[in-house]
PDB file of N, CA and C in Angstrom:
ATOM      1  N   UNK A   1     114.203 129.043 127.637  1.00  0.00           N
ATOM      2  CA  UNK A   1     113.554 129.217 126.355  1.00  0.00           C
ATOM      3  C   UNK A   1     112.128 128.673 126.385  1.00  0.00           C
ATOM      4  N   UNK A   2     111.955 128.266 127.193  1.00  0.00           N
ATOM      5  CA  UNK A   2     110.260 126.850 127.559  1.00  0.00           C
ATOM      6  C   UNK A   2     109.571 128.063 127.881  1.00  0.00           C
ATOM      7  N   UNK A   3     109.855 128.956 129.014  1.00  0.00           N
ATOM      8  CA  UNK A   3     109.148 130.022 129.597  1.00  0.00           C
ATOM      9  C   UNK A   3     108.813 130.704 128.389  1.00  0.00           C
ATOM     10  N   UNK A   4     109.909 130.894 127.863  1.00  0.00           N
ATOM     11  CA  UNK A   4     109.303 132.435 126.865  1.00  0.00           C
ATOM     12  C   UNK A   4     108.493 131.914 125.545  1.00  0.00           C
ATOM     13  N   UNK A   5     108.442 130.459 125.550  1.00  0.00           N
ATOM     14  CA  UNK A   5     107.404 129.764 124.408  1.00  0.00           C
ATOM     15  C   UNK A   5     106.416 130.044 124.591  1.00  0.00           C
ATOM     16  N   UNK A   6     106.133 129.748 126.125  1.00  0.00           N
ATOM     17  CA  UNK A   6     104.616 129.407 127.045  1.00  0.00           C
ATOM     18  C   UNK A   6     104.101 131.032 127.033  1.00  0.00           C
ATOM     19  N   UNK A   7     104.740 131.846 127.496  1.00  0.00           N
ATOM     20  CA  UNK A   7     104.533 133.452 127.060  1.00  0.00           C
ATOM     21  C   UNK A   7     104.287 133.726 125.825  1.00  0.00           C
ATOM     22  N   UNK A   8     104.780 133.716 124.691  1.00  0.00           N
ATOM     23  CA  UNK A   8     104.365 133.610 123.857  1.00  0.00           C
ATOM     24  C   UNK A   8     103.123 133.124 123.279  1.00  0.00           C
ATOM     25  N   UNK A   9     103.190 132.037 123.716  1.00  0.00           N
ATOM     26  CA  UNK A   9     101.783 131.466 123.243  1.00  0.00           C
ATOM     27  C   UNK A   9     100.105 132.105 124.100  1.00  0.00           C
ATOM     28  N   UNK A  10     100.574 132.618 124.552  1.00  0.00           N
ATOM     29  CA  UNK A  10      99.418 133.896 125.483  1.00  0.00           C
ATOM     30  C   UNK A  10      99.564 135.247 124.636  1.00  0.00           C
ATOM     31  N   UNK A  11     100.470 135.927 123.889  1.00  0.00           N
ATOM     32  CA  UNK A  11     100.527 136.633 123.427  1.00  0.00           C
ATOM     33  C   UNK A  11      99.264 137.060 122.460  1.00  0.00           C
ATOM     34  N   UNK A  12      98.729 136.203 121.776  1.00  0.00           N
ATOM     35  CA  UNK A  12      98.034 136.740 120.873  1.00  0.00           C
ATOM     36  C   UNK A  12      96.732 136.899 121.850  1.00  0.00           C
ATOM     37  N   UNK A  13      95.983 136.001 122.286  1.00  0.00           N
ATOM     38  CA  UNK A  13      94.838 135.781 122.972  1.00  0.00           C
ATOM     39  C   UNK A  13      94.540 136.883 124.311  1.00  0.00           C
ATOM     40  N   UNK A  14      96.116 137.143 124.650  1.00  0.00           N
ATOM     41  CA  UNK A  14      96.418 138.581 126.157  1.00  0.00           C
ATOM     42  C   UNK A  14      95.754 139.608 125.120  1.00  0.00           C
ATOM     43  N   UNK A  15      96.584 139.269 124.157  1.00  0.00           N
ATOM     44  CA  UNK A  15      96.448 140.850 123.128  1.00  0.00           C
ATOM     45  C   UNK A  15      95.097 140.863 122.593  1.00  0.00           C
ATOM     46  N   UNK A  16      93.814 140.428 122.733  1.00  0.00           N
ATOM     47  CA  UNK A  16      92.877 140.455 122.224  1.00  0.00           C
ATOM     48  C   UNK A  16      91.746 141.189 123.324  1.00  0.00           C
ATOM     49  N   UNK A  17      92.266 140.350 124.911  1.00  0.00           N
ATOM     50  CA  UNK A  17      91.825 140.752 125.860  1.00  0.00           C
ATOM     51  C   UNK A  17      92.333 142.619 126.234  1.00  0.00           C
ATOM     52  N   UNK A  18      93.085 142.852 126.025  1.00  0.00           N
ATOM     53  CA  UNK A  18      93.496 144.638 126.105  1.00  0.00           C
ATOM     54  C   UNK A  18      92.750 145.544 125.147  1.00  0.00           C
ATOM     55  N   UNK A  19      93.036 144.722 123.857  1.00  0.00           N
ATOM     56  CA  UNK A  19      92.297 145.253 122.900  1.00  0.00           C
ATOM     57  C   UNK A  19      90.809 145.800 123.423  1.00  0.00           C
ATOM     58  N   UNK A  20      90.430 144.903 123.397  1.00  0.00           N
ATOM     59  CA  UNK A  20      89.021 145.076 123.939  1.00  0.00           C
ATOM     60  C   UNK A  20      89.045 145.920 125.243  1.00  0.00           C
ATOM     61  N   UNK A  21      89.482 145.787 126.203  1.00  0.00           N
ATOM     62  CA  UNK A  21      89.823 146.655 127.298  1.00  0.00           C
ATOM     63  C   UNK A  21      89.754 148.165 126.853  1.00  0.00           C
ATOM     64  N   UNK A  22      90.209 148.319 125.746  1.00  0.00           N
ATOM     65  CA  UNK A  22      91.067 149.796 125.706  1.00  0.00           C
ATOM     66  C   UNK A  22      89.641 150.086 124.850  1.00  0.00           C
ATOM     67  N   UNK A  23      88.847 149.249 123.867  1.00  0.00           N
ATOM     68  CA  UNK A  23      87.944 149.815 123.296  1.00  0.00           C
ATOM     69  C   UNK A  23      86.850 150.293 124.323  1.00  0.00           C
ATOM     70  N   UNK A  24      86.933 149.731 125.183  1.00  0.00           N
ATOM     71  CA  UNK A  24      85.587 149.734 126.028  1.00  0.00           C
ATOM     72  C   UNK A  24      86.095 150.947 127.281  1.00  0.00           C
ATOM     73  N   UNK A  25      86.974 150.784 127.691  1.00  0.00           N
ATOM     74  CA  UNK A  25      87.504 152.198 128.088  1.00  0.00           C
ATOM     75  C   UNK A  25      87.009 153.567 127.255  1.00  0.00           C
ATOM     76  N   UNK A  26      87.754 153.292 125.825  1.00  0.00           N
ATOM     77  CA  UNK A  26      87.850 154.328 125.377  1.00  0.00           C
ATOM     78  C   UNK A  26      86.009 155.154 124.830  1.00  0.00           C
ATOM     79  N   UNK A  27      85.101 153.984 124.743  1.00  0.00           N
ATOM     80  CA  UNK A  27      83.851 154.438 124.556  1.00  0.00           C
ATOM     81  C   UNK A  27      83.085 154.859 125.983  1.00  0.00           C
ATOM     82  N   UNK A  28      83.301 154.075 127.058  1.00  0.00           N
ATOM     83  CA  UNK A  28      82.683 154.320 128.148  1.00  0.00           C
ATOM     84  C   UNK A  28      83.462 155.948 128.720  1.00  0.00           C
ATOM     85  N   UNK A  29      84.672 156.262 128.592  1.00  0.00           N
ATOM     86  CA  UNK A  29      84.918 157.215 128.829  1.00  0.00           C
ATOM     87  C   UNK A  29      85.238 158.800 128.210  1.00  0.00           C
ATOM     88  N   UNK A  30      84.713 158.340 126.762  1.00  0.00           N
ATOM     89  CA  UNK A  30      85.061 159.149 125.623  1.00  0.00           C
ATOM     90  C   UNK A  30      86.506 159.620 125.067  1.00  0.00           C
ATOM     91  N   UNK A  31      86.939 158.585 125.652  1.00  0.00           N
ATOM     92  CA  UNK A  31      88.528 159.108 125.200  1.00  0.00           C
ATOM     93  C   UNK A  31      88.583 159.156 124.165  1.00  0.00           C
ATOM     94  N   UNK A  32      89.781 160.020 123.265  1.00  0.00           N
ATOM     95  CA  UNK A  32      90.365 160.157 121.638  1.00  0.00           C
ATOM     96  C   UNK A  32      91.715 161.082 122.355  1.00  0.00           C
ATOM     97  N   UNK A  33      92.839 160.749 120.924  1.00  0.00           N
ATOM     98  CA  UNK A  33      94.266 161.230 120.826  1.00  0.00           C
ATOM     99  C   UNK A  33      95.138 160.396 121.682  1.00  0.00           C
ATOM    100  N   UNK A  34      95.761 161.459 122.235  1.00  0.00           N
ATOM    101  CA  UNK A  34      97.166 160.673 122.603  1.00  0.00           C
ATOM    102  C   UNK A  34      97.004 160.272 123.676  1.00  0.00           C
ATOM    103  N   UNK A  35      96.058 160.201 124.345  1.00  0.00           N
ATOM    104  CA  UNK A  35      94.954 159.732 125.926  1.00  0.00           C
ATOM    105  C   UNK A  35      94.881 158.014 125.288  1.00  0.00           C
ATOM    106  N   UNK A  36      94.527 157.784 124.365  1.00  0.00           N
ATOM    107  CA  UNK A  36      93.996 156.268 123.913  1.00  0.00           C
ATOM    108  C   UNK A  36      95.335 155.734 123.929  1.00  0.00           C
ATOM    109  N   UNK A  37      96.489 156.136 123.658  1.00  0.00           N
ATOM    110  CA  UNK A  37      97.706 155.707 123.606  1.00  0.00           C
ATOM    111  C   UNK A  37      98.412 155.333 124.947  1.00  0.00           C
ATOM    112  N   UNK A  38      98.012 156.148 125.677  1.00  0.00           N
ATOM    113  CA  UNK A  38      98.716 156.045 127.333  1.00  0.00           C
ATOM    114  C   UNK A  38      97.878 155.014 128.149  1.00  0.00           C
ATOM    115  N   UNK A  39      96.616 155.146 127.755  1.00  0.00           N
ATOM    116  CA  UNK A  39      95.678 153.776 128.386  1.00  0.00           C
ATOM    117  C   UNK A  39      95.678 152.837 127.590  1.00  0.00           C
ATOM    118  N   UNK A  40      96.297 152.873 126.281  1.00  0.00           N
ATOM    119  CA  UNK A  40      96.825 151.078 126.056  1.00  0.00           C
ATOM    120  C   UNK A  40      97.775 150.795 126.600  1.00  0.00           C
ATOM    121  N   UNK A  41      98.527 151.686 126.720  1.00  0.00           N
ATOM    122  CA  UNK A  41     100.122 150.996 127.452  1.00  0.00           C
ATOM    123  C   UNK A  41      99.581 150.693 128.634  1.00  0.00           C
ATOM    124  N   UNK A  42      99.275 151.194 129.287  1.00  0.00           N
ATOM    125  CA  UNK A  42      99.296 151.057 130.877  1.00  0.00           C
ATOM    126  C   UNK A  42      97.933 150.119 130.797  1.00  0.00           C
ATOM    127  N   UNK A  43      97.362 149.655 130.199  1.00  0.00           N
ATOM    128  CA  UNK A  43      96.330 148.673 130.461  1.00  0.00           C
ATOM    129  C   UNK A  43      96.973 147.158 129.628  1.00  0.00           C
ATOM    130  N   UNK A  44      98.205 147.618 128.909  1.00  0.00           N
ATOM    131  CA  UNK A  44      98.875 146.412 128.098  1.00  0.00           C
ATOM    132  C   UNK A  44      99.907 145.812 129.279  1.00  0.00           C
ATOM    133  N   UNK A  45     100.574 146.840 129.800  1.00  0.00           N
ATOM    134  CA  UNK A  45     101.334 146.687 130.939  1.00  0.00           C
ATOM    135  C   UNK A  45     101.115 145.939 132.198  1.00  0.00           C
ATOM    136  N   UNK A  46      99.850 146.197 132.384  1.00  0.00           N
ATOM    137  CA  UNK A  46      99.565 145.794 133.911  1.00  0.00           C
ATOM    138  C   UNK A  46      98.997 144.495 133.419  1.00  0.00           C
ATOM    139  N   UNK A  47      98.141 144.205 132.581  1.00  0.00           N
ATOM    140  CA  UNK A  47      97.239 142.802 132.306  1.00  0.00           C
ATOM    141  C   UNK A  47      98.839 142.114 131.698  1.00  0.00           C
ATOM    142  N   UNK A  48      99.805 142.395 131.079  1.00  0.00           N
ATOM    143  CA  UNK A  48     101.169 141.082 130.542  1.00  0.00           C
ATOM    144  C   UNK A  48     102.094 141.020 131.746  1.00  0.00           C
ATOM    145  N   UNK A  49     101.732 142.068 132.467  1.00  0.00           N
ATOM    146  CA  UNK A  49     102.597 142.270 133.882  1.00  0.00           C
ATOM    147  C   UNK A  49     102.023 140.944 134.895  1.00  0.00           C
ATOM    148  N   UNK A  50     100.326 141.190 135.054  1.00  0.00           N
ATOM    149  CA  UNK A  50      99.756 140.280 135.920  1.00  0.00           C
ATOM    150  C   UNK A  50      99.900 138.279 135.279  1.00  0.00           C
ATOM    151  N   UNK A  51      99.674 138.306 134.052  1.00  0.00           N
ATOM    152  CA  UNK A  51     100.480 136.945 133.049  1.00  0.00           C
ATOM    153  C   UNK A  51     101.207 136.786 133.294  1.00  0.00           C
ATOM    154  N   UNK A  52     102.606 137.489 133.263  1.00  0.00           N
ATOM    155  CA  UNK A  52     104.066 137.261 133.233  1.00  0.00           C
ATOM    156  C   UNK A  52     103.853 136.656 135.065  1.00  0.00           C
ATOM    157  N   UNK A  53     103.408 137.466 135.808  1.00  0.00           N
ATOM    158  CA  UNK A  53     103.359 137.087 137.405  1.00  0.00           C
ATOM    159  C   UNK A  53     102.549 135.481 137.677  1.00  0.00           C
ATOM    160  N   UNK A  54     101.893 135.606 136.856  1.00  0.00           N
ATOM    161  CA  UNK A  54     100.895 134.378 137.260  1.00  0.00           C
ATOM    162  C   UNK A  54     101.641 132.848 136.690  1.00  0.00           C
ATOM    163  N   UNK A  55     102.395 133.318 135.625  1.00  0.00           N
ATOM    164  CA  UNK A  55     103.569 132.206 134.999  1.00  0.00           C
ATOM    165  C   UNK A  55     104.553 131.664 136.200  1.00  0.00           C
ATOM    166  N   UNK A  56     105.093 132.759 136.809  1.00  0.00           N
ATOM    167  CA  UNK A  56     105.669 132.985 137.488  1.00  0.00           C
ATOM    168  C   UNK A  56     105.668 132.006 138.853  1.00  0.00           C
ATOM    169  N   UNK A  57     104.695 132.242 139.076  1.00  0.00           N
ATOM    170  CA  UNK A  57     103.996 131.919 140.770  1.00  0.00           C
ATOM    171  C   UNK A  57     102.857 131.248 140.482  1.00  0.00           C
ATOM    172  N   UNK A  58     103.092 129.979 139.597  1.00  0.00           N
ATOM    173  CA  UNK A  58     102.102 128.785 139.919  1.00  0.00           C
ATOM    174  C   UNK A  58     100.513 129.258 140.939  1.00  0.00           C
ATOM    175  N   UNK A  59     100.813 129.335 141.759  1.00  0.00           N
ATOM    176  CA  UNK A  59      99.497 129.395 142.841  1.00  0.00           C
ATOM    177  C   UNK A  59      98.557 130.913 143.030  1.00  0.00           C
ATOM    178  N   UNK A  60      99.229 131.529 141.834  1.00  0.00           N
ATOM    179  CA  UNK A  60      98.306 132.972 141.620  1.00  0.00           C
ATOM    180  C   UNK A  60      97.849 133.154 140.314  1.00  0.00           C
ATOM    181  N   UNK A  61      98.298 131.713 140.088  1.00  0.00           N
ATOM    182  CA  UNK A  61      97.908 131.525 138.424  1.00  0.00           C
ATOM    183  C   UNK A  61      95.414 131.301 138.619  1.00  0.00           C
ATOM    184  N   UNK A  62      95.686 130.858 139.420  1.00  0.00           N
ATOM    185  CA  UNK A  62      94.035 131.043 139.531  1.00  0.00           C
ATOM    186  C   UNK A  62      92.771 132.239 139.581  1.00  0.00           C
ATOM    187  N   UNK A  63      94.031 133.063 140.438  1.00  0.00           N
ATOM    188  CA  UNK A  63      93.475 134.391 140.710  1.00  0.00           C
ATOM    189  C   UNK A  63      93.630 135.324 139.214  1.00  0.00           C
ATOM    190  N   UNK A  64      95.001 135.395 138.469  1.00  0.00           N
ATOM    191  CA  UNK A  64      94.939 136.436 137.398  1.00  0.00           C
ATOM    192  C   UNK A  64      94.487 135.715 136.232  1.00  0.00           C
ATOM    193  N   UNK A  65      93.926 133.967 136.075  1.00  0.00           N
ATOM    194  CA  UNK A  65      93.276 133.498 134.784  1.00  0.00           C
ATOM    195  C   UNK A  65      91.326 134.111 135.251  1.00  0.00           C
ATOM    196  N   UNK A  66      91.292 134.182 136.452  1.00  0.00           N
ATOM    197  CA  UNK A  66      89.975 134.074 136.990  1.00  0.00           C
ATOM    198  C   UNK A  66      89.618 135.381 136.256  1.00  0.00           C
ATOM    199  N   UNK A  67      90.648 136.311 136.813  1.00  0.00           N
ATOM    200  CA  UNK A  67      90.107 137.957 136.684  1.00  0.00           C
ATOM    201  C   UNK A  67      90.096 137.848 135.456  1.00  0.00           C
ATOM    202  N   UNK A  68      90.278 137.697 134.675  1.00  0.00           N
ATOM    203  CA  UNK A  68      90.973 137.806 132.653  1.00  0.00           C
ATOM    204  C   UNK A  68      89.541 136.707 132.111  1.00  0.00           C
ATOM    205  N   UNK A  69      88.994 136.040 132.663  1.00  0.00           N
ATOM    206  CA  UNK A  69      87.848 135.250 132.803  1.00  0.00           C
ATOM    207  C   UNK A  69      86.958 136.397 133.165  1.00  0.00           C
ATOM    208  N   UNK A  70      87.120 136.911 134.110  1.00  0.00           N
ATOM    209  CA  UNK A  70      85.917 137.864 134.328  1.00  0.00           C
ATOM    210  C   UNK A  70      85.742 139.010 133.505  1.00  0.00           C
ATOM    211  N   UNK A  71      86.841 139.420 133.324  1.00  0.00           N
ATOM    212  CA  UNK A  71      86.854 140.704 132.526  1.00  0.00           C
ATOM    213  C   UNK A  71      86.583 139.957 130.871  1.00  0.00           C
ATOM    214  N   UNK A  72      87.313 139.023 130.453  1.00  0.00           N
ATOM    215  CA  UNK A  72      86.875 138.904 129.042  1.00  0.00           C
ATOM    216  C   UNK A  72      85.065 138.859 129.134  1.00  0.00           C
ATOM    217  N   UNK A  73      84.613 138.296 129.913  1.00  0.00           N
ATOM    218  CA  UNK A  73      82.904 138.077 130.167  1.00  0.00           C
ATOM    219  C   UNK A  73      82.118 139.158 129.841  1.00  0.00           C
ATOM    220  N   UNK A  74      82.769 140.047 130.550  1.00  0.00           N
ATOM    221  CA  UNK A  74      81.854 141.525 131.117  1.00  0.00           C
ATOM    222  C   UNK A  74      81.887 141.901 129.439  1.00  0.00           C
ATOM    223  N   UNK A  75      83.548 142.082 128.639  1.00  0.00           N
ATOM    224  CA  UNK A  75      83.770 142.462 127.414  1.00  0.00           C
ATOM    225  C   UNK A  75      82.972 142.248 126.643  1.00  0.00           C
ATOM    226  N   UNK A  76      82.894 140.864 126.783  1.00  0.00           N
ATOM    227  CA  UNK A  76      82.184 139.928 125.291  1.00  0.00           C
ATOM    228  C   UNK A  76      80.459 140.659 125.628  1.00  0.00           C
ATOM    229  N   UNK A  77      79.856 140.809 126.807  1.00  0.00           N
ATOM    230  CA  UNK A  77      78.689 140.974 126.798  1.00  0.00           C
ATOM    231  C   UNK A  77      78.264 142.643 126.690  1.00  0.00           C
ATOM    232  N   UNK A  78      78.909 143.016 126.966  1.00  0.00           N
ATOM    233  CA  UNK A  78      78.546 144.363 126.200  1.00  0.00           C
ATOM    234  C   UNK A  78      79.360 144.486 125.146  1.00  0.00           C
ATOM    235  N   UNK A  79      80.110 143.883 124.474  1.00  0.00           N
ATOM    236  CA  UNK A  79      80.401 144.341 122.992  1.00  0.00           C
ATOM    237  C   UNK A  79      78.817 144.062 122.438  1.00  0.00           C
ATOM    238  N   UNK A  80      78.782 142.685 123.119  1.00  0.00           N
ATOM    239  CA  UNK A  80      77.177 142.062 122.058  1.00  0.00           C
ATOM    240  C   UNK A  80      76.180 143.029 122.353  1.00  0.00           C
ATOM    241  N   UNK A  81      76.329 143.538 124.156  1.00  0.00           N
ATOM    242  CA  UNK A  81      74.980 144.805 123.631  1.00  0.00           C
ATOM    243  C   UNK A  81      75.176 146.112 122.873  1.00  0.00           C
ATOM    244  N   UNK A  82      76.247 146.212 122.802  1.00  0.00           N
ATOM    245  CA  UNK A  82      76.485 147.381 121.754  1.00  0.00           C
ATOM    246  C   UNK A  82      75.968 147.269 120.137  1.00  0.00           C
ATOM    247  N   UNK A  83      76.540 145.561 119.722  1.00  0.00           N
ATOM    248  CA  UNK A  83      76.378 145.193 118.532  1.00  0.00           C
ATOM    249  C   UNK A  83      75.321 145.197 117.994  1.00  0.00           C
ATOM    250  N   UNK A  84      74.337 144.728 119.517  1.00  0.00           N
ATOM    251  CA  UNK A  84      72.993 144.547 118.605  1.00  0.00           C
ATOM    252  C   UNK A  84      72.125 145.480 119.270  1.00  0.00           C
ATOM    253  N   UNK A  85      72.599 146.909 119.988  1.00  0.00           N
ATOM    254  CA  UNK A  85      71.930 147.922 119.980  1.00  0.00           C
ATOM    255  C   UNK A  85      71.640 148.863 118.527  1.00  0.00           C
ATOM    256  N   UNK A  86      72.648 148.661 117.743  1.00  0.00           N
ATOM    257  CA  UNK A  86      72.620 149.173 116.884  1.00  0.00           C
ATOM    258  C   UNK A  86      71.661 148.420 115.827  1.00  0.00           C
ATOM    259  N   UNK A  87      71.049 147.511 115.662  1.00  0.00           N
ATOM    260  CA  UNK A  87      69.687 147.007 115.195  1.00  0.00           C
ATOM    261  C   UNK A  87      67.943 147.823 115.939  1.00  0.00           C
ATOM    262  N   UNK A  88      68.442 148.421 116.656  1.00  0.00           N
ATOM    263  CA  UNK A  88      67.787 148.767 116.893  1.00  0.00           C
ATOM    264  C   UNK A  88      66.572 149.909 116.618  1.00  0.00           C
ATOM    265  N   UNK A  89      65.731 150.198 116.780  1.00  0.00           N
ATOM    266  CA  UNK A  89      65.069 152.039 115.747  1.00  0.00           C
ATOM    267  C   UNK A  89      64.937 152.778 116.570  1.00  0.00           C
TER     268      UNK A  89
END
């Protein structure tokens, strides 16, 4: 029951990181319909898949917080250039 607390408690913060994933997918590649649906799953899948693994196996816990570190980075900085492209004339 300890495990599935500690999972849990990644839940919301995983789920913020996909989120964003799937937005930035879905603009960089123009996706819309039932396409946006199949690349959340499978981008929800593989990033709670690589968590659930990294819980798992102590010593790969560096490698899948690193990548989720990198990727939230890349996210956060082009959301902001998006945000404040749109100030723009």
């Amino acid at each position: 029951m300890e495990q599935l607390n500690a999972l849990m408690s990644l839940f919301i913060p995983v789920s913020a990181i996909v989120f964003g994933m799937v937005e930035f997918l879905k603009n960089a590649l123009n996706l819309n319909g039932p396409v946006v649906t199949v690349v959340s799953f499978i981008t929800g899948a593989v990033v709670g898949g690589a968590v659930f693994i990294a819980y798992q196996f102590p010593q790969a816990q560096i490698y899948v917080y690193g990548a989720l570190f990198i990727l939230t980075t890349g996210l956060v900085s082009s959301g902001f250039y998006k945000f404040s492209s749109t100030f723009r004339r």
